[in-house]
N, C-alpha and C. Protein backbone atom coordinates (compact mmCIF):
# COMPACT_ATOMS: atom_id res chain seq x y z
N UNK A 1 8.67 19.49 6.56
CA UNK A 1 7.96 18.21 6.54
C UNK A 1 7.77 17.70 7.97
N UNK A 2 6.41 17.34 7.97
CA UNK A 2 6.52 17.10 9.86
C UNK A 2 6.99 15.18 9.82
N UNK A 3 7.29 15.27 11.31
CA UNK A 3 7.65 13.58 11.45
C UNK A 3 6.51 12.28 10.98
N UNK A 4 7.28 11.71 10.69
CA UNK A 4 6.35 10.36 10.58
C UNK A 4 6.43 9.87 12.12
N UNK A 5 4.95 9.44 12.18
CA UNK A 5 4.63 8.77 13.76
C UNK A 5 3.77 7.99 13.02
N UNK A 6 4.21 6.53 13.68
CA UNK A 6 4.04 5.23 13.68
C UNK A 6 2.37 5.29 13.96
N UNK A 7 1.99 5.69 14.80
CA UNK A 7 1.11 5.15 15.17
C UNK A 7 -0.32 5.87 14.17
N UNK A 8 -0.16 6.67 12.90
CA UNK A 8 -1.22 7.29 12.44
C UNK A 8 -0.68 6.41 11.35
N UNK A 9 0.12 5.59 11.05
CA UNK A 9 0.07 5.08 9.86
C UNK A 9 -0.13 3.36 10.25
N UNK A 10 -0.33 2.75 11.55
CA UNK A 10 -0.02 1.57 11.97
C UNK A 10 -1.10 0.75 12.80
N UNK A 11 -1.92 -0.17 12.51
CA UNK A 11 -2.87 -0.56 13.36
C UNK A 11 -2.30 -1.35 14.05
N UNK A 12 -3.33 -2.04 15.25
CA UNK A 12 -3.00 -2.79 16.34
C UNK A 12 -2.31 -3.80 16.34
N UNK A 13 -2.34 -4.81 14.72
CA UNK A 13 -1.99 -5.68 14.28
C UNK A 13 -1.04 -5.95 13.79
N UNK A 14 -0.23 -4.85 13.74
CA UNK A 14 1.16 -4.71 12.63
C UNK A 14 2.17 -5.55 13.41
N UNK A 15 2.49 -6.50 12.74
CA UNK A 15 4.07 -6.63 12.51
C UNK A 15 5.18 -5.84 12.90
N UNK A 16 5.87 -5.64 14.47
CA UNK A 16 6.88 -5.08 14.44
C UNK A 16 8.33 -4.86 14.82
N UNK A 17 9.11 -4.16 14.81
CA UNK A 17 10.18 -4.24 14.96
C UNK A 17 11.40 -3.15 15.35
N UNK A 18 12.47 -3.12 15.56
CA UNK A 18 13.19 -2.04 16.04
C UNK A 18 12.57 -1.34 17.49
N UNK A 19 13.03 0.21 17.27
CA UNK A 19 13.12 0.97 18.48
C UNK A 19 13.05 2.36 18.08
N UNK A 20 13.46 3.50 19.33
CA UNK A 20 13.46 4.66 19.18
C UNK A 20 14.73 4.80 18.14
N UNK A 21 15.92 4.40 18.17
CA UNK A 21 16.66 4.33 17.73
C UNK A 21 16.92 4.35 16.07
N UNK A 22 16.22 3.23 16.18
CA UNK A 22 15.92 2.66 14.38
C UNK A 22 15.08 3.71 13.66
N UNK A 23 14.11 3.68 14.56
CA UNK A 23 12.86 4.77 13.82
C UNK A 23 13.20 6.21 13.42
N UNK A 24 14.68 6.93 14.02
CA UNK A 24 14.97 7.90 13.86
C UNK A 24 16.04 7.60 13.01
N UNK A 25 16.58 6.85 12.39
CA UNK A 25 17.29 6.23 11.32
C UNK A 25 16.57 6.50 10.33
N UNK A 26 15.23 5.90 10.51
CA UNK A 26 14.35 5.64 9.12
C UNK A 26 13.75 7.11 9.01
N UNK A 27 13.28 7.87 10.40
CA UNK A 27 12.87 9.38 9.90
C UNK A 27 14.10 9.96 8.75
N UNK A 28 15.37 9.87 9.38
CA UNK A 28 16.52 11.08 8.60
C UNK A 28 16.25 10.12 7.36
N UNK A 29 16.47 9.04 6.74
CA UNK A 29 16.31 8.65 5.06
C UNK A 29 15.31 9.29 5.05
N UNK A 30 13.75 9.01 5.32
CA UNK A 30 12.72 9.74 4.63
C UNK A 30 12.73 11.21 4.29
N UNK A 31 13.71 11.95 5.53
CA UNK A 31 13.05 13.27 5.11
C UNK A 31 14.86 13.63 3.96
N UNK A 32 15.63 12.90 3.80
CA UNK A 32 16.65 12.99 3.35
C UNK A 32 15.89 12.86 1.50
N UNK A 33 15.44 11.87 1.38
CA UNK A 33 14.74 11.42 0.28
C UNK A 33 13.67 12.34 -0.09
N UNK A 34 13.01 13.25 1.17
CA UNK A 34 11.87 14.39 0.97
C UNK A 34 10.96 13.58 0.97
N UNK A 35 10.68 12.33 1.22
CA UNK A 35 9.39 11.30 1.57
C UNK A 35 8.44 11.68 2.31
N UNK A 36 6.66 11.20 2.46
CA UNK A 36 6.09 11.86 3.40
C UNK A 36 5.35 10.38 2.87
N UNK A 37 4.77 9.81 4.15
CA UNK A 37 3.91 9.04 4.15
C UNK A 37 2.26 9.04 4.24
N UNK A 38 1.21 9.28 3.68
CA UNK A 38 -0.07 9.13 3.80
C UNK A 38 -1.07 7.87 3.72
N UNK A 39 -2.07 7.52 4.88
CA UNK A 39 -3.09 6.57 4.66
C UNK A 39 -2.23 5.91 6.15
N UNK A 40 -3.11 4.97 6.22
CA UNK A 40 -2.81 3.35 7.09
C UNK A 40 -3.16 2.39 6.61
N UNK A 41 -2.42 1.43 6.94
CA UNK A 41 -2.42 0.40 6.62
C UNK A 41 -3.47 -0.29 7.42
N UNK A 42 -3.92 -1.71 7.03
CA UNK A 42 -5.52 -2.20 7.60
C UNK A 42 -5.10 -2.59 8.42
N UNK A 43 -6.33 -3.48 9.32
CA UNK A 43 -5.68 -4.04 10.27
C UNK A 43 -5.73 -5.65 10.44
N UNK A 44 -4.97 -6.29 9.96
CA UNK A 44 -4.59 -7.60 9.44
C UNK A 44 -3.65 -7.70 10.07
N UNK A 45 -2.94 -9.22 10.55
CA UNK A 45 -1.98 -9.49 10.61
C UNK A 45 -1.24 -10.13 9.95
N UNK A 46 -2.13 -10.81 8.93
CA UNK A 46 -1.18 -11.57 7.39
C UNK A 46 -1.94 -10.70 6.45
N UNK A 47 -0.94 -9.94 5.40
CA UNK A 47 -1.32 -9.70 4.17
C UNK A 47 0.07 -9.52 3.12
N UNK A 48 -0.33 -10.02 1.86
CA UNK A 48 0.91 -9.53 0.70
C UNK A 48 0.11 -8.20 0.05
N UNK A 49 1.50 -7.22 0.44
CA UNK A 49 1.19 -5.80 -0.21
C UNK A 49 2.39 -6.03 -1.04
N UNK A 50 1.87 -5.13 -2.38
CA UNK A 50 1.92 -5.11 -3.56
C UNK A 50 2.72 -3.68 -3.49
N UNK A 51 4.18 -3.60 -3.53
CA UNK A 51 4.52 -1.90 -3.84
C UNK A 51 4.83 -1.68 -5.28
N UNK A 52 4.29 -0.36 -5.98
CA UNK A 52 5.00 0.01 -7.34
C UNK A 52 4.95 1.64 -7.42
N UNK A 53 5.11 2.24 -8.26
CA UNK A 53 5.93 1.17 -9.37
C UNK A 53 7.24 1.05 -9.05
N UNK A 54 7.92 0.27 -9.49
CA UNK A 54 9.46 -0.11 -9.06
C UNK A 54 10.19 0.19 -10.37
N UNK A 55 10.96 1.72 -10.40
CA UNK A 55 11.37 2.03 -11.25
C UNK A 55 12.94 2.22 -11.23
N UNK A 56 13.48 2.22 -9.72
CA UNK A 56 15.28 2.80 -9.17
C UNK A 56 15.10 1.59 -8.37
N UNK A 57 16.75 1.95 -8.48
CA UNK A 57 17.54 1.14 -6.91
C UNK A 57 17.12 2.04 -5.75
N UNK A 58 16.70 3.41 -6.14
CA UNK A 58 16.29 4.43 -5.13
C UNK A 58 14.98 3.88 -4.14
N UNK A 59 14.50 3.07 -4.90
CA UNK A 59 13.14 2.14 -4.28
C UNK A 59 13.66 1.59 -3.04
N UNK A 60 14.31 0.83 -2.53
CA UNK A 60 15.10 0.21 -1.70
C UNK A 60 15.24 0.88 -0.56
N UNK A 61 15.99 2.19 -0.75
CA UNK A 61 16.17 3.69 0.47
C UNK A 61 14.78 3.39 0.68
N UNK A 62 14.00 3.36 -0.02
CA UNK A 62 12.83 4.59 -0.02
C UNK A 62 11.75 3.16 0.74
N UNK A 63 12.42 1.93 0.75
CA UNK A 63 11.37 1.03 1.32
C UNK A 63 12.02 0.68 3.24
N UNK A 64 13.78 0.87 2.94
CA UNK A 64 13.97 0.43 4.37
C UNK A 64 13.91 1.64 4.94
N UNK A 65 13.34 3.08 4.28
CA UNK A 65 13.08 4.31 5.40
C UNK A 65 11.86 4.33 6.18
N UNK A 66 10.52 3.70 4.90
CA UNK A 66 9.69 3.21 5.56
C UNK A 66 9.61 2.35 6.87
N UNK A 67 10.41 1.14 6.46
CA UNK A 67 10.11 0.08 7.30
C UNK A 67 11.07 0.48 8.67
N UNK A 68 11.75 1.24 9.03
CA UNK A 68 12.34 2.00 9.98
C UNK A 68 11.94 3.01 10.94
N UNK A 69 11.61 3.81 9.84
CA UNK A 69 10.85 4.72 10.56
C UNK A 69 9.03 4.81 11.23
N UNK A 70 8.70 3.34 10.68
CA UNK A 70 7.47 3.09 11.36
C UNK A 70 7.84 2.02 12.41
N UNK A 71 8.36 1.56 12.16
CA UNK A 71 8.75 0.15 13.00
C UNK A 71 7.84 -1.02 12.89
N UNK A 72 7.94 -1.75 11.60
CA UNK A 72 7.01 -2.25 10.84
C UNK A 72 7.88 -3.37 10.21
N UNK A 73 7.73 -4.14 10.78
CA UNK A 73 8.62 -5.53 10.23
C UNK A 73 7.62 -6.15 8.80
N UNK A 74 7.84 -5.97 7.69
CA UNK A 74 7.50 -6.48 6.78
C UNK A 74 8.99 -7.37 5.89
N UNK A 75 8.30 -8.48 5.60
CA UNK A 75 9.29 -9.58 4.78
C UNK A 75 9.25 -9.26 3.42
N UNK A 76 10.31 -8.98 2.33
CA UNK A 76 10.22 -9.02 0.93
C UNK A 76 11.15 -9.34 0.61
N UNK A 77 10.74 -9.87 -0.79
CA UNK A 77 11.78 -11.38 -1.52
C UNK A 77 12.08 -10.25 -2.43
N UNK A 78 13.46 -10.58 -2.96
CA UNK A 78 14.14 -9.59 -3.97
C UNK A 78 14.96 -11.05 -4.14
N UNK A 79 15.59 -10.81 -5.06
CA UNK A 79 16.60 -11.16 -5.98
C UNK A 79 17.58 -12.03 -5.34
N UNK A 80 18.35 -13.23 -5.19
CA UNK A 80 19.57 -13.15 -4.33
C UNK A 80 20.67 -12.32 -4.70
N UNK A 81 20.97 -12.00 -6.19
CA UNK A 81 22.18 -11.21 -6.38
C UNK A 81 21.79 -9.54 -5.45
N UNK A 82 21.08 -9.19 -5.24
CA UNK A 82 20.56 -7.86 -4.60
C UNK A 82 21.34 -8.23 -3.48
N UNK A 83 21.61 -9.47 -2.56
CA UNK A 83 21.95 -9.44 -1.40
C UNK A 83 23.65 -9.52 -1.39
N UNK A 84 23.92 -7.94 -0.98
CA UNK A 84 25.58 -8.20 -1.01
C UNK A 84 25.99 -6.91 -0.20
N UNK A 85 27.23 -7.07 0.29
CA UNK A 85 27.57 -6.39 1.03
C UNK A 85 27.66 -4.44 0.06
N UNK A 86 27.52 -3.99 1.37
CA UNK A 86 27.24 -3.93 2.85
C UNK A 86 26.16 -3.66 3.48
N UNK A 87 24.70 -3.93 2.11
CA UNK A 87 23.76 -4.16 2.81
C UNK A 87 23.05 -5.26 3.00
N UNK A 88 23.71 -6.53 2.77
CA UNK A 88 23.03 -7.90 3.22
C UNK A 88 22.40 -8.39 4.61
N UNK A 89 23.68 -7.99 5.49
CA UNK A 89 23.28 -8.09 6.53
C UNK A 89 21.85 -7.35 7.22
N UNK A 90 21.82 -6.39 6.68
CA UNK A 90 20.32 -4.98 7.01
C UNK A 90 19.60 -5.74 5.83
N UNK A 91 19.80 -6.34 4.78
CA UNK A 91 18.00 -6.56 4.21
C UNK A 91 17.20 -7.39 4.94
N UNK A 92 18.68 -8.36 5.34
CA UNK A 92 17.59 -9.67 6.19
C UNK A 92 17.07 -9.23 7.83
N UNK A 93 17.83 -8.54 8.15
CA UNK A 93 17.50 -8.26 9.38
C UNK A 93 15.99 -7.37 9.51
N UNK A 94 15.98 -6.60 8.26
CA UNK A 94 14.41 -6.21 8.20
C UNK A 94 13.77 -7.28 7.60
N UNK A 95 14.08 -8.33 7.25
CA UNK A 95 12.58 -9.47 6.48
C UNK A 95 13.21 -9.53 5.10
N UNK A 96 14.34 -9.15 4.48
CA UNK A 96 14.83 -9.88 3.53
C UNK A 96 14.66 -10.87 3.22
N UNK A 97 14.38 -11.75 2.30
CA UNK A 97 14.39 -12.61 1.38
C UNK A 97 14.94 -12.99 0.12
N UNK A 98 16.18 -13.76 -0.01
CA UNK A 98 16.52 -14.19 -1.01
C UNK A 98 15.77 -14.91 -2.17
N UNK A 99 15.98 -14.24 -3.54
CA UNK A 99 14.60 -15.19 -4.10
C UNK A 99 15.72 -15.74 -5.36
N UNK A 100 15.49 -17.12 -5.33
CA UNK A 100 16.13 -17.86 -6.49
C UNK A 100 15.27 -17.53 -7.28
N UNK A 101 14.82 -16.98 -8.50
CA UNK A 101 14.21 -17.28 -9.23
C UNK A 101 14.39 -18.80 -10.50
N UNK A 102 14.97 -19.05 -9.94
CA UNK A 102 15.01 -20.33 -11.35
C UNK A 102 14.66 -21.77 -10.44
N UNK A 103 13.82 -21.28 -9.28
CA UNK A 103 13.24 -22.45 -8.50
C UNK A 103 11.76 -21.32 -8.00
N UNK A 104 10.50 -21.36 -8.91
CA UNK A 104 9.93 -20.49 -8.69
C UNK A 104 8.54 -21.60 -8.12
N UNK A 105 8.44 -22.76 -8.46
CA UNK A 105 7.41 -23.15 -7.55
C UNK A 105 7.85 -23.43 -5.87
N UNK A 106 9.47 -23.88 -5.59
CA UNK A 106 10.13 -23.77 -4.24
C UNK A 106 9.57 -22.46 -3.66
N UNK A 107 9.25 -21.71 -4.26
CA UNK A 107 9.64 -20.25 -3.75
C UNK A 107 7.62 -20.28 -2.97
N UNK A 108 7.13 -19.97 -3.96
CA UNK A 108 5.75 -20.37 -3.92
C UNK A 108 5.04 -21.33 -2.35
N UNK A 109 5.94 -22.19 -2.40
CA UNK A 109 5.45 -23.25 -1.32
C UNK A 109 6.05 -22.65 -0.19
N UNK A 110 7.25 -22.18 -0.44
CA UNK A 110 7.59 -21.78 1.06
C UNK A 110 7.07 -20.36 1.43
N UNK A 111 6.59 -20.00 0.73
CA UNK A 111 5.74 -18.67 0.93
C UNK A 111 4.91 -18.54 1.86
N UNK A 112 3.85 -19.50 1.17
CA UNK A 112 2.59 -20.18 1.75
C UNK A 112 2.95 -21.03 3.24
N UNK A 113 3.81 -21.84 3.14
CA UNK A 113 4.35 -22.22 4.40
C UNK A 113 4.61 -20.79 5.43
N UNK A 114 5.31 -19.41 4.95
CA UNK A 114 5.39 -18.95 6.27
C UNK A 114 4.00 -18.17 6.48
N UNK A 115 3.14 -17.75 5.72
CA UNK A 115 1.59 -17.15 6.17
C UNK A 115 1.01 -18.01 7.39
N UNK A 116 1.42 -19.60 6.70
CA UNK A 116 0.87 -20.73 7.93
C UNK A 116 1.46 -20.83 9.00
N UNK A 117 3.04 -20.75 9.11
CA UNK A 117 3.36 -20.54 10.23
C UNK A 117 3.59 -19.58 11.12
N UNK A 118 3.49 -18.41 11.04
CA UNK A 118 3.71 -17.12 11.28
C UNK A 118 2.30 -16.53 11.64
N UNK A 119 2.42 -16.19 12.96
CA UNK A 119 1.10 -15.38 13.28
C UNK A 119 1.11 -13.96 12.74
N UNK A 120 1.67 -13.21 12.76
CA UNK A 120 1.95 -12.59 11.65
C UNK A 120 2.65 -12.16 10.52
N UNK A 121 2.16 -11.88 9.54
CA UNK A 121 3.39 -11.83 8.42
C UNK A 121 2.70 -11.18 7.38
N UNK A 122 3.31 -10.17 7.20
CA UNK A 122 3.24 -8.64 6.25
C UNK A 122 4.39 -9.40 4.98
N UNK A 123 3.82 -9.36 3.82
CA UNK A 123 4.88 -9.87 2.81
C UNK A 123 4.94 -8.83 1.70
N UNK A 124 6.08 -8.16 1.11
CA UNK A 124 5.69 -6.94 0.27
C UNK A 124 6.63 -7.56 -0.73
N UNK A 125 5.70 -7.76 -1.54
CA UNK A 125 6.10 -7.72 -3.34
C UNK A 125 6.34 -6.84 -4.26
N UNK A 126 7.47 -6.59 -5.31
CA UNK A 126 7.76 -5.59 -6.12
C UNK A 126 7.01 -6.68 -7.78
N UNK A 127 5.62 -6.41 -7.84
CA UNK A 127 4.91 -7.01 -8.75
C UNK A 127 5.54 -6.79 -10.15
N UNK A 128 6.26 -6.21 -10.90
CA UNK A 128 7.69 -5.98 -11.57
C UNK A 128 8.16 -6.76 -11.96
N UNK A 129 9.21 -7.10 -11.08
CA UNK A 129 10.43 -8.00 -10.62
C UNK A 129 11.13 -8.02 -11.05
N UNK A 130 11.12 -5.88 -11.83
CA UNK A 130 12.00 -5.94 -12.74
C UNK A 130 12.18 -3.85 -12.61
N UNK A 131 13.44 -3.29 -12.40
CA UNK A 131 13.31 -2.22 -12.88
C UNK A 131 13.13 -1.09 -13.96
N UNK A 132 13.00 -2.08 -14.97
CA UNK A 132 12.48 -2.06 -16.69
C UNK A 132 11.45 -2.07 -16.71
N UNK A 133 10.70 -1.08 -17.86
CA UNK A 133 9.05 -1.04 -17.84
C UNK A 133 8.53 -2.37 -18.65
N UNK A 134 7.59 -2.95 -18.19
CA UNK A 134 6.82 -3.79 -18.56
C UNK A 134 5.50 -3.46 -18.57
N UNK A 135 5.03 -4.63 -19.77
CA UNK A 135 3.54 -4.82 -20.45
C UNK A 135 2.73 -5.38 -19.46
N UNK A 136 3.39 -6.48 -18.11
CA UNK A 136 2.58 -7.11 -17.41
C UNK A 136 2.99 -7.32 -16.38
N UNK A 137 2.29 -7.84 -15.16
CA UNK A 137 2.67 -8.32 -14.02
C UNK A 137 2.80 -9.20 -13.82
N UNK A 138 4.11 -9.95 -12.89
CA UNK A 138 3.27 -11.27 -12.68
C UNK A 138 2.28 -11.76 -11.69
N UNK A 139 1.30 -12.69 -12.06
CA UNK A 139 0.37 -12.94 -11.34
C UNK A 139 0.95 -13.43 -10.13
N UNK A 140 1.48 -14.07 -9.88
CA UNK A 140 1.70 -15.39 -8.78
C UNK A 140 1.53 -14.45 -7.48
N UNK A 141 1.92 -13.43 -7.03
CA UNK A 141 1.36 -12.47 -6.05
C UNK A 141 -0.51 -13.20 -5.72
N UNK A 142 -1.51 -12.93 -6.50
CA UNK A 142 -2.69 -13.49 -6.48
C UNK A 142 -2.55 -14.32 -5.97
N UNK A 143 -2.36 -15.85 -6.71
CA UNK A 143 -2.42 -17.06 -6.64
C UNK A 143 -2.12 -16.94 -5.11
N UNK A 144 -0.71 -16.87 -4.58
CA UNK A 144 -0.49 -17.04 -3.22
C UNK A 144 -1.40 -16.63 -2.15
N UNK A 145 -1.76 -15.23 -2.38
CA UNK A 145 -2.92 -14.71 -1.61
C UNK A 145 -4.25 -15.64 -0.95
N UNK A 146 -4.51 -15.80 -2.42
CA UNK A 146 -5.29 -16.98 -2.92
C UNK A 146 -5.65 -18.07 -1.84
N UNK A 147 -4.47 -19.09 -1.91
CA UNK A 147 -3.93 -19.81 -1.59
C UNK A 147 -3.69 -19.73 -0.07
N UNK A 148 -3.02 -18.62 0.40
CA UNK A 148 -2.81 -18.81 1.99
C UNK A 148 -4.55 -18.09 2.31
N UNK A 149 -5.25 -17.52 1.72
CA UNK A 149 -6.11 -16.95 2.32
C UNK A 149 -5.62 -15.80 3.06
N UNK A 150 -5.30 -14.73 2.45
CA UNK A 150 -4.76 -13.35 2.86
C UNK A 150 -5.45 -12.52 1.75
N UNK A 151 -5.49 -11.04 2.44
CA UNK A 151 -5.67 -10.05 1.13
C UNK A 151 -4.58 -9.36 0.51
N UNK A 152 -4.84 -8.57 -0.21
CA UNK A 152 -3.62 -7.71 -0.75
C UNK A 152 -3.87 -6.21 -0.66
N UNK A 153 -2.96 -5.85 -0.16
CA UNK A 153 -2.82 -4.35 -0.07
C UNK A 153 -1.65 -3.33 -1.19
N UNK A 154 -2.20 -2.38 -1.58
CA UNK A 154 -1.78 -1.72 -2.61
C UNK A 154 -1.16 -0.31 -1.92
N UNK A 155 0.14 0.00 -2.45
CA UNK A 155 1.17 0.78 -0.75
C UNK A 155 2.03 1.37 -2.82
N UNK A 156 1.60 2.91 -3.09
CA UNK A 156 1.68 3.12 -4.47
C UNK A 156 3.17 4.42 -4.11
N UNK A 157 4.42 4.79 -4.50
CA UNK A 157 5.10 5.51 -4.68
C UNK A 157 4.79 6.72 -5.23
N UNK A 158 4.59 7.88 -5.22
CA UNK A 158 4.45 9.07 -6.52
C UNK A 158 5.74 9.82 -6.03
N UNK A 159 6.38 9.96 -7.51
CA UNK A 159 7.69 10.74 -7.03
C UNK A 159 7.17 12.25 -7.33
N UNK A 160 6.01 12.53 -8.07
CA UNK A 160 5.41 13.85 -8.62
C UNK A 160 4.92 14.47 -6.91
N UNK A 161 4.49 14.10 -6.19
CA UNK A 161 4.51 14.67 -4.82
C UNK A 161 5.17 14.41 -3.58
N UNK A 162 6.35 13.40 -3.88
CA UNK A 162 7.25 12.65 -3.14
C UNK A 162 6.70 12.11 -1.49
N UNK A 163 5.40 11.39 -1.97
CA UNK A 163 4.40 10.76 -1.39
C UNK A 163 4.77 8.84 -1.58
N UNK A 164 4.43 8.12 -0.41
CA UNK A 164 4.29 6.98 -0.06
C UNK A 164 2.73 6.93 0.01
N UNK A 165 2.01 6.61 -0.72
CA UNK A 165 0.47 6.29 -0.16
C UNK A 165 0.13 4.90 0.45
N UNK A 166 -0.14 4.07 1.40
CA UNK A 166 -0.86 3.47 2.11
C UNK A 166 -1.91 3.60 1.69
N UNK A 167 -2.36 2.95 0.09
CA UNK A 167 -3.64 3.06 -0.72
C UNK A 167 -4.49 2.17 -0.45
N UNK A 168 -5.16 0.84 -0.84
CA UNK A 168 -6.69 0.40 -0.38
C UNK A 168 -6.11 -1.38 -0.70
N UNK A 169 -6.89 -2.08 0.50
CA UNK A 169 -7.30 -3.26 0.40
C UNK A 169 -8.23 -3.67 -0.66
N UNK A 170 -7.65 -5.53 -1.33
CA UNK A 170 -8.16 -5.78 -2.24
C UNK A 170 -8.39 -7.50 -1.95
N UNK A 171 -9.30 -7.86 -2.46
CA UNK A 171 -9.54 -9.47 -2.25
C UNK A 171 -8.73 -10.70 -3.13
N UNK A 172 -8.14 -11.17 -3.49
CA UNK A 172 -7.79 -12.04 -4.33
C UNK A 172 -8.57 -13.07 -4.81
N UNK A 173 -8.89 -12.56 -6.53
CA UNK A 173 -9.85 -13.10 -7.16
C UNK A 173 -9.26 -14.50 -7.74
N UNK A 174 -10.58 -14.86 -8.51
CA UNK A 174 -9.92 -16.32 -9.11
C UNK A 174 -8.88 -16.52 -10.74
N UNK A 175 -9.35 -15.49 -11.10
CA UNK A 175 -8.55 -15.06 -12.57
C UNK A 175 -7.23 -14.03 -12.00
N UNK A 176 -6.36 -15.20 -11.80
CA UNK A 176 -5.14 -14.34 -11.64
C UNK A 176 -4.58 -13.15 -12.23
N UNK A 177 -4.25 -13.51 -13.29
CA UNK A 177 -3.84 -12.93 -14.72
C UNK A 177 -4.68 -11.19 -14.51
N UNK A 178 -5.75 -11.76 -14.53
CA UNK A 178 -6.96 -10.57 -14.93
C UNK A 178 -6.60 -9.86 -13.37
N UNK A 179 -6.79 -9.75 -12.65
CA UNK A 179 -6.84 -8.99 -11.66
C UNK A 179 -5.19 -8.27 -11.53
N UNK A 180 -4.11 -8.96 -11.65
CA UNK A 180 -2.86 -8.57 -12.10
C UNK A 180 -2.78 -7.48 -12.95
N UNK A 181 -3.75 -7.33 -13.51
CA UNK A 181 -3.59 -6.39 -15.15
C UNK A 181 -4.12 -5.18 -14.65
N UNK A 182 -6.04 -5.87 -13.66
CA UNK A 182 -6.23 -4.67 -13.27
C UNK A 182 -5.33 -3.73 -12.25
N UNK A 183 -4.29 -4.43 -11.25
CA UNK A 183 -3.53 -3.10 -10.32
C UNK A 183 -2.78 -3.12 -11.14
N UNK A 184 -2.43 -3.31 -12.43
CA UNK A 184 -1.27 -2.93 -12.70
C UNK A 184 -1.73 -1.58 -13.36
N UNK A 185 -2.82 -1.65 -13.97
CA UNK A 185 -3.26 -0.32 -14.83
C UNK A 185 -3.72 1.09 -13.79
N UNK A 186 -4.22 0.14 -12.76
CA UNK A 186 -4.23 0.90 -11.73
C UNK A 186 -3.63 1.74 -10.81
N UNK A 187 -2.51 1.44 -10.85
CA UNK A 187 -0.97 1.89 -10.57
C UNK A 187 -0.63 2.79 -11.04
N UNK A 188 -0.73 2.64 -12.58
CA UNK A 188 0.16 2.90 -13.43
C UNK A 188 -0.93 4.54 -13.60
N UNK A 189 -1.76 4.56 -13.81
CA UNK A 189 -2.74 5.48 -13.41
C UNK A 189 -2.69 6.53 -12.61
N UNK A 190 -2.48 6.10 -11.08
CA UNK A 190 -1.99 6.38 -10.20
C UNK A 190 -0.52 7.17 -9.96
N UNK A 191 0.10 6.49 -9.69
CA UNK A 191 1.46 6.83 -9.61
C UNK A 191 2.25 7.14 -10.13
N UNK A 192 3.61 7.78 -9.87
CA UNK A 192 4.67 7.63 -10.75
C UNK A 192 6.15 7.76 -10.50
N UNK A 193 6.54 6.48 -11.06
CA UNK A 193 7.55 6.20 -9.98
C UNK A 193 9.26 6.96 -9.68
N UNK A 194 9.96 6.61 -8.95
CA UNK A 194 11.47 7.92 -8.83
C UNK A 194 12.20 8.10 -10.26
N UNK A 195 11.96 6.70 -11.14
CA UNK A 195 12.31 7.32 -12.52
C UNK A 195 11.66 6.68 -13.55
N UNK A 196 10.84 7.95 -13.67
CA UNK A 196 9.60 7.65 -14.36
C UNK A 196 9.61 7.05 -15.85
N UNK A 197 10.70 7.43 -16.55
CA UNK A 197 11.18 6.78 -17.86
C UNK A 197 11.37 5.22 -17.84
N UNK A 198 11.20 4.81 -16.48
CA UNK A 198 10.93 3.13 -16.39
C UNK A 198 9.39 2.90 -16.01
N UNK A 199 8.56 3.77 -16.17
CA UNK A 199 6.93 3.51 -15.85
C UNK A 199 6.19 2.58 -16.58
């Protein structure tokens, strides 16, 4: 498997972070995992990308090998119980986010607050929010988009070629719901995730 280099997967605009150091951290997970990354990402400096499907805890390796081995500071909200030792300290330090869920319009506003304050800010959502297969997504990914005026980018797992795709920019429409359904089918189409019996 040849190396991942940052710069065929990374435009001018990216969000970044770490070093030589880090990035050869994040190479040994990827090629440990047998990962190979294809596509680039656009060139934006605010967007919420959308990763799926989210089927393992194996997702996690397989997102801070990415974000390591490119040197690509992206922020994503997970769970607060997710945050515990001994990797708490490393989620936040890559863009971790604690997410209360039982304060979900808090969550919402301060979202939107950091797109506004942040000259840049890469936000990656597990549209899921659940490692159990589900009928639906949730929308609120949209809405926010929406809302801060960002696009969404679609970044799809296949464990059938143990591929990361850097798949295609999308606009955020006005029918939340409906456009939710469409990447989700789209995905699901697509990809398939490290354990596929949660697809």
């Amino acid at each position: 498997m040849s190396a991942i280099k940052p710069e065929n997967h990374l435009p001018k605009n990216a969000p970044r972070l770490g070093n030589g150091f880090t990035r050869l951290i994040g190479r040994i997970i990827m090629k440990m995992m047998g990962y190979k990354i294809e596509g680039k990402y656009p060139n934006h400096n605010k967007m919420i990308i959308i990763a799926s499907p989210h089927t393992s805890n194996w997702d996690l390796f397989l997102a801070i090998g990415t974000i390591l081995s490119l040197g690509v500071k992206m922020n994503f909200m997970m769970k607060k119980e997710a945050f515990v030792f001994p990797l708490k300290s490393l989620m936040i330090a890559l863009g971790g986010v604690p997410l209360d869920r039982s304060s979900p319009k808090q969550v919402v506003a301060q979202t939107i607050k950091s797109f506004r304050d942040n000259e840049k800010f890469w936000l990656a959502i597990l549209p899921e929010g659940t490692r159990k297969p589900v009928s639906s997504w949730k929308s609120g990914f949209v809405r926010i988009a929406r809302t801060a005026n960002v696009p969404i980018f679609i970044m799809g797992a296949d464990s059938r070629t143990k591929t990361l795709h850097l798949d295609r920019l999308v606009e955020p429409g006005d029918n939340a719901a409906k456009q939710a359904e469409e990447l989700r089918l789209y995905s699901k189409e697509k990809y398939t995730g490290i354990n596929p019996k949660n697809d």
